[in-house]
Protein backbone atom coordinates (compact mmCIF):
# COMPACT_ATOMS: atom_id res chain seq x y z
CA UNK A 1 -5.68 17.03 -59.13
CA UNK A 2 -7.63 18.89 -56.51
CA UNK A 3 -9.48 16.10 -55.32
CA UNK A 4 -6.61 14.12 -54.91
CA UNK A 5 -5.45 16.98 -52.55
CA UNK A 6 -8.17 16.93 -50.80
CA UNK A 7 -7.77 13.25 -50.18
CA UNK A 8 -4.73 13.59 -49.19
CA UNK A 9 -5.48 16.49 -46.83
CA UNK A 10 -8.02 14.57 -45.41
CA UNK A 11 -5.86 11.52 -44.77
CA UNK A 12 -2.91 13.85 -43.31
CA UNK A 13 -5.25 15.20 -40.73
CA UNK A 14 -7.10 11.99 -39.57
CA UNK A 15 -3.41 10.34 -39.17
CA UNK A 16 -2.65 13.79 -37.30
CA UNK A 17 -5.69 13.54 -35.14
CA UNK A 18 -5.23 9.96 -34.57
CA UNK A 19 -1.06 10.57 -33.77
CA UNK A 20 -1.87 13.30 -31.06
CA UNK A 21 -4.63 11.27 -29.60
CA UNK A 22 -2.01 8.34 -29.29
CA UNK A 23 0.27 10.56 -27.46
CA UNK A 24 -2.49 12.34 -25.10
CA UNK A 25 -3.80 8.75 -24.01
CA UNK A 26 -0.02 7.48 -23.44
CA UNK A 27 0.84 10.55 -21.52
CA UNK A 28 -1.86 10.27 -19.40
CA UNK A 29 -1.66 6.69 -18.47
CA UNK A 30 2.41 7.28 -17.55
CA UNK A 31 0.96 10.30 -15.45
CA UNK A 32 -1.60 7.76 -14.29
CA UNK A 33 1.02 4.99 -13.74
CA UNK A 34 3.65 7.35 -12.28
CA UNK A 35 0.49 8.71 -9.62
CA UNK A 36 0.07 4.60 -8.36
CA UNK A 37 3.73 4.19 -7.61
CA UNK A 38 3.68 7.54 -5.47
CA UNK A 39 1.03 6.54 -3.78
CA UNK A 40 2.48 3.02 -3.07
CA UNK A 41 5.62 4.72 -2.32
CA UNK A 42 3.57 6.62 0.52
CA UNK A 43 2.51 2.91 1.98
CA UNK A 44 5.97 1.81 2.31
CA UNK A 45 7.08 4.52 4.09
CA UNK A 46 4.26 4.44 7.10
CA UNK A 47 4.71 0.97 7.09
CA UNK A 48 8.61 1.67 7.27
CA UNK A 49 7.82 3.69 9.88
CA UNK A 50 5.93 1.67 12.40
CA UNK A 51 9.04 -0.94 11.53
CA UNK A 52 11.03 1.30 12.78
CA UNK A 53 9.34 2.13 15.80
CA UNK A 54 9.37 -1.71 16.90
CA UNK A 55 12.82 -2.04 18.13
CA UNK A 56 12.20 0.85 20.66
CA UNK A 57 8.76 -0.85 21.66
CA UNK A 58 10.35 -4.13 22.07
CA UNK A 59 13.41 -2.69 23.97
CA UNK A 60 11.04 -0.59 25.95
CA UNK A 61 8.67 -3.68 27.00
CA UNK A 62 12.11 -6.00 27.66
CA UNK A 63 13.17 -3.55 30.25
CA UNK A 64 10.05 -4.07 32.54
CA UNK A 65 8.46 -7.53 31.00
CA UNK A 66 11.71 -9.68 30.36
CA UNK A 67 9.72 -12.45 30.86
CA UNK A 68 7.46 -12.21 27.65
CA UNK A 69 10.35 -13.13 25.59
CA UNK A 70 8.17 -15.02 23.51
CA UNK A 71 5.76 -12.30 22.76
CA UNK A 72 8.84 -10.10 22.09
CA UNK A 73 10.23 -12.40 19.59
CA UNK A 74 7.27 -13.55 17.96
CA UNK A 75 7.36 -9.28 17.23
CA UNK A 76 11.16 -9.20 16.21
CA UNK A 77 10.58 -12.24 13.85
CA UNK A 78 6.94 -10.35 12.26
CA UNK A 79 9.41 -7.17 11.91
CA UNK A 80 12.08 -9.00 10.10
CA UNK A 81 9.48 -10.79 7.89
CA UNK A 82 7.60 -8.00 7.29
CA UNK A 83 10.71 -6.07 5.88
CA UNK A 84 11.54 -8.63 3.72
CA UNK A 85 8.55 -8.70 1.47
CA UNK A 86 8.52 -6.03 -0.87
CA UNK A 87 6.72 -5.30 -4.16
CA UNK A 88 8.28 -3.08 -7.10
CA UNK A 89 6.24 -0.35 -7.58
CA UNK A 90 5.81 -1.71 -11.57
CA UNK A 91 4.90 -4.80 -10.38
CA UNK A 92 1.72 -3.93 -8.30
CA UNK A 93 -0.22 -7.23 -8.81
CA UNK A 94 -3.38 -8.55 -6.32
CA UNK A 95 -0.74 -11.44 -5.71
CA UNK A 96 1.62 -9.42 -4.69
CA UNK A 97 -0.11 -6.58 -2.63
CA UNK A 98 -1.75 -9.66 -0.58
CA UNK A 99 1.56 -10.92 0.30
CA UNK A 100 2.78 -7.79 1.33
CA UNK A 101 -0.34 -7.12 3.29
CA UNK A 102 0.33 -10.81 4.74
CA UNK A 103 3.21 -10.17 6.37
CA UNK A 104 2.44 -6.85 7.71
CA UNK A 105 -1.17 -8.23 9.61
CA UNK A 106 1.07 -11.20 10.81
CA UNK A 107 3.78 -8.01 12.54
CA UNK A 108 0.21 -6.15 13.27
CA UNK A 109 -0.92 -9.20 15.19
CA UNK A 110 2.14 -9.65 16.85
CA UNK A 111 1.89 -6.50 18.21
CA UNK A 112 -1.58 -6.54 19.09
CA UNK A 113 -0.25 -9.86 21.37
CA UNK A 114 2.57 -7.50 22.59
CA UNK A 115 0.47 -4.88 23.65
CA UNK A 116 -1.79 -7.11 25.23
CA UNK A 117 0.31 -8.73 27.24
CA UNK A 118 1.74 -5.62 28.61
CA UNK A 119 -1.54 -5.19 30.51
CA UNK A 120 -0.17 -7.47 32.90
CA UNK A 121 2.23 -4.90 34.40
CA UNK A 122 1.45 -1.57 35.49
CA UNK A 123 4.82 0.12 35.92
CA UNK A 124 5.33 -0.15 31.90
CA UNK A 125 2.06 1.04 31.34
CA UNK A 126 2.67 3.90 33.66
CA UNK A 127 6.37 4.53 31.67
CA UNK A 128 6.43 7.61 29.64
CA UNK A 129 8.67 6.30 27.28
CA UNK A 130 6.28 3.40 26.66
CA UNK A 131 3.00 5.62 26.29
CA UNK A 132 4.72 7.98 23.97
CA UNK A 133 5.94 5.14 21.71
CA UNK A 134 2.15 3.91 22.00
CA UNK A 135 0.82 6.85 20.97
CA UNK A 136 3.62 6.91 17.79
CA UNK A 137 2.42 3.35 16.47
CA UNK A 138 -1.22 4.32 17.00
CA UNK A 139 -0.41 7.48 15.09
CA UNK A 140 1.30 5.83 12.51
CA UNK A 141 -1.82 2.67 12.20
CA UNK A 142 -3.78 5.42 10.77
CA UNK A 143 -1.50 7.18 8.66
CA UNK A 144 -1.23 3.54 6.88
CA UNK A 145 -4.70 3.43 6.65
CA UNK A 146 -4.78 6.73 5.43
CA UNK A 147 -2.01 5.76 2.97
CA UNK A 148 -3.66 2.90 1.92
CA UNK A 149 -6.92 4.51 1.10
CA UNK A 150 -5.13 6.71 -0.89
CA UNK A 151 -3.27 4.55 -2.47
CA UNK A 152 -6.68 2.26 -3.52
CA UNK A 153 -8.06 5.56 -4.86
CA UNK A 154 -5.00 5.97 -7.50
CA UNK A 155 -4.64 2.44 -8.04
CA UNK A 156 -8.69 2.47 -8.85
CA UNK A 157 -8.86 5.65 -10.88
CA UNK A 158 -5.85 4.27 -12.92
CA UNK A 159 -7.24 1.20 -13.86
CA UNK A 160 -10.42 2.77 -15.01
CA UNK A 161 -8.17 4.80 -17.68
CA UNK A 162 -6.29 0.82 -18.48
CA UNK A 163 -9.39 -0.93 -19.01
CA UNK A 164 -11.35 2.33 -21.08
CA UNK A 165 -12.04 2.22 -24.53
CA UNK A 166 -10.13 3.21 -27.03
CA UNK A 167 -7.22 4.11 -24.16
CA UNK A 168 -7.16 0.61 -23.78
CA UNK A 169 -5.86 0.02 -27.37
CA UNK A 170 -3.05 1.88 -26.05
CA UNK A 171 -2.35 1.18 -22.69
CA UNK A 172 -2.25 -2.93 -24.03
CA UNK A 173 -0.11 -1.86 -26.73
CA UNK A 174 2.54 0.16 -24.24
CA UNK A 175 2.47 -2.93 -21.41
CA UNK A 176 0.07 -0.89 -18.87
CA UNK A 177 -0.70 -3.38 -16.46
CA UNK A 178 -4.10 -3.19 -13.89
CA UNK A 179 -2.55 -2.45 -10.65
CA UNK A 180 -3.81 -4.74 -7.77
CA UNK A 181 -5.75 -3.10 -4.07
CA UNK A 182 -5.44 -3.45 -0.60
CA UNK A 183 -8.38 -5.77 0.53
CA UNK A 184 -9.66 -6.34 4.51
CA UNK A 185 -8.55 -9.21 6.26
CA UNK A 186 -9.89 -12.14 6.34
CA UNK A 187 -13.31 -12.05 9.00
CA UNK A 188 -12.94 -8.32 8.66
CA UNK A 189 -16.65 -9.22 7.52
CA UNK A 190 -17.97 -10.35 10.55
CA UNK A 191 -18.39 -8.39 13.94
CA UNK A 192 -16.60 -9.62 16.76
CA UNK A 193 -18.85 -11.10 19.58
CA UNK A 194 -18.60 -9.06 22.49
CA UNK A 195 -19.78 -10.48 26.06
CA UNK A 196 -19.91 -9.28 29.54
């Protein structure tokens, strides 16, 4: 009789050690889960922001440079595409973090053309309106590299929890997914050639 109690005992505590670790690796991958989509969050709104700031630029530039309408709307069309591709935060895969970072280079691009071209005319570059606004979408390029960073970080240390033994038992069990990262652009690899 005693042995059997301490069988039992025995088996009671392992299926209580083994039910607690359960729960502490499932609450910490939600924690972990719940950390990547605040941190994607965070990239959608500086990205929101510098969307937002586009209409101003692009009204701004019109004023002095209505001539660069195709510039301008090669920008309006990037903005509107750019908005339009979105990711759910539970659905952060590589596929569909590269699309989203597609059509944001193609509206960074089109601004890099924009602000190019306003080179050309001195009276918009002189504008305080226009350098303020510069300043605001240079400000906000590195708070979405700042975000993104961040958000790589999260996305990474998560991961490393999803793909862990034993807390990968659990996280395949529960549907915790690898989240996917924000990668450098294409030829970010190679220096640009620079001649005078």
């Amino acid at each position: 009789m005693k042995k059997s109690l301490i069988w039992l005992l025995a088996v009671v505590a392992v299926v209580l050690v083994a039910g607690l670790w359960s729960m502490n690796t499932y609450n910490s991958l939600v924690k972990s889960d719940e950390g990547v989509k605040s941190a994607w969050s965070q990239v959608e709104n500086v990205y929101q922001r510098r969307a937002d700031l586009i209409p101003n630029l692009v009204a701004t530039v019109k004023g002095y440079a209505g001539h660069e309408s195709s510039t301008l709307q090669a920008v309006v069309e990037a903005r509107a595409k750019a908005t339009q591709v979105t990711v759910a935060p539970d659905k952060l895969s590589e596929s569909d973090i590269a699309a989203f970072q597609a059509a944001q280079g193609e509206l960074g691009n089109a601004i890099g053309r924009l602000l190019v071209s306003v080179e050309a005319y001195p009276d918009l570059k002189a504008s305080e309106n226009f350098r303020d606004l510069q300043a605001q979408l240079e400000g906000t390029e590195n708070r979405i590299s700042v975000e993104r960073k961040k958000y790589n970080e999260t996305a990474m240390e998560y991961n490393a929890k999803v793909r862990s033994f034993p807390a990968n038992i659990i996280a395949s069990m529960s549907g915790f997914e690898q989240k996917g990262y924000f990668k450098a652009a294409d030829g970010a690899e190679t220096a640009p050639k620079v001649e005078f």
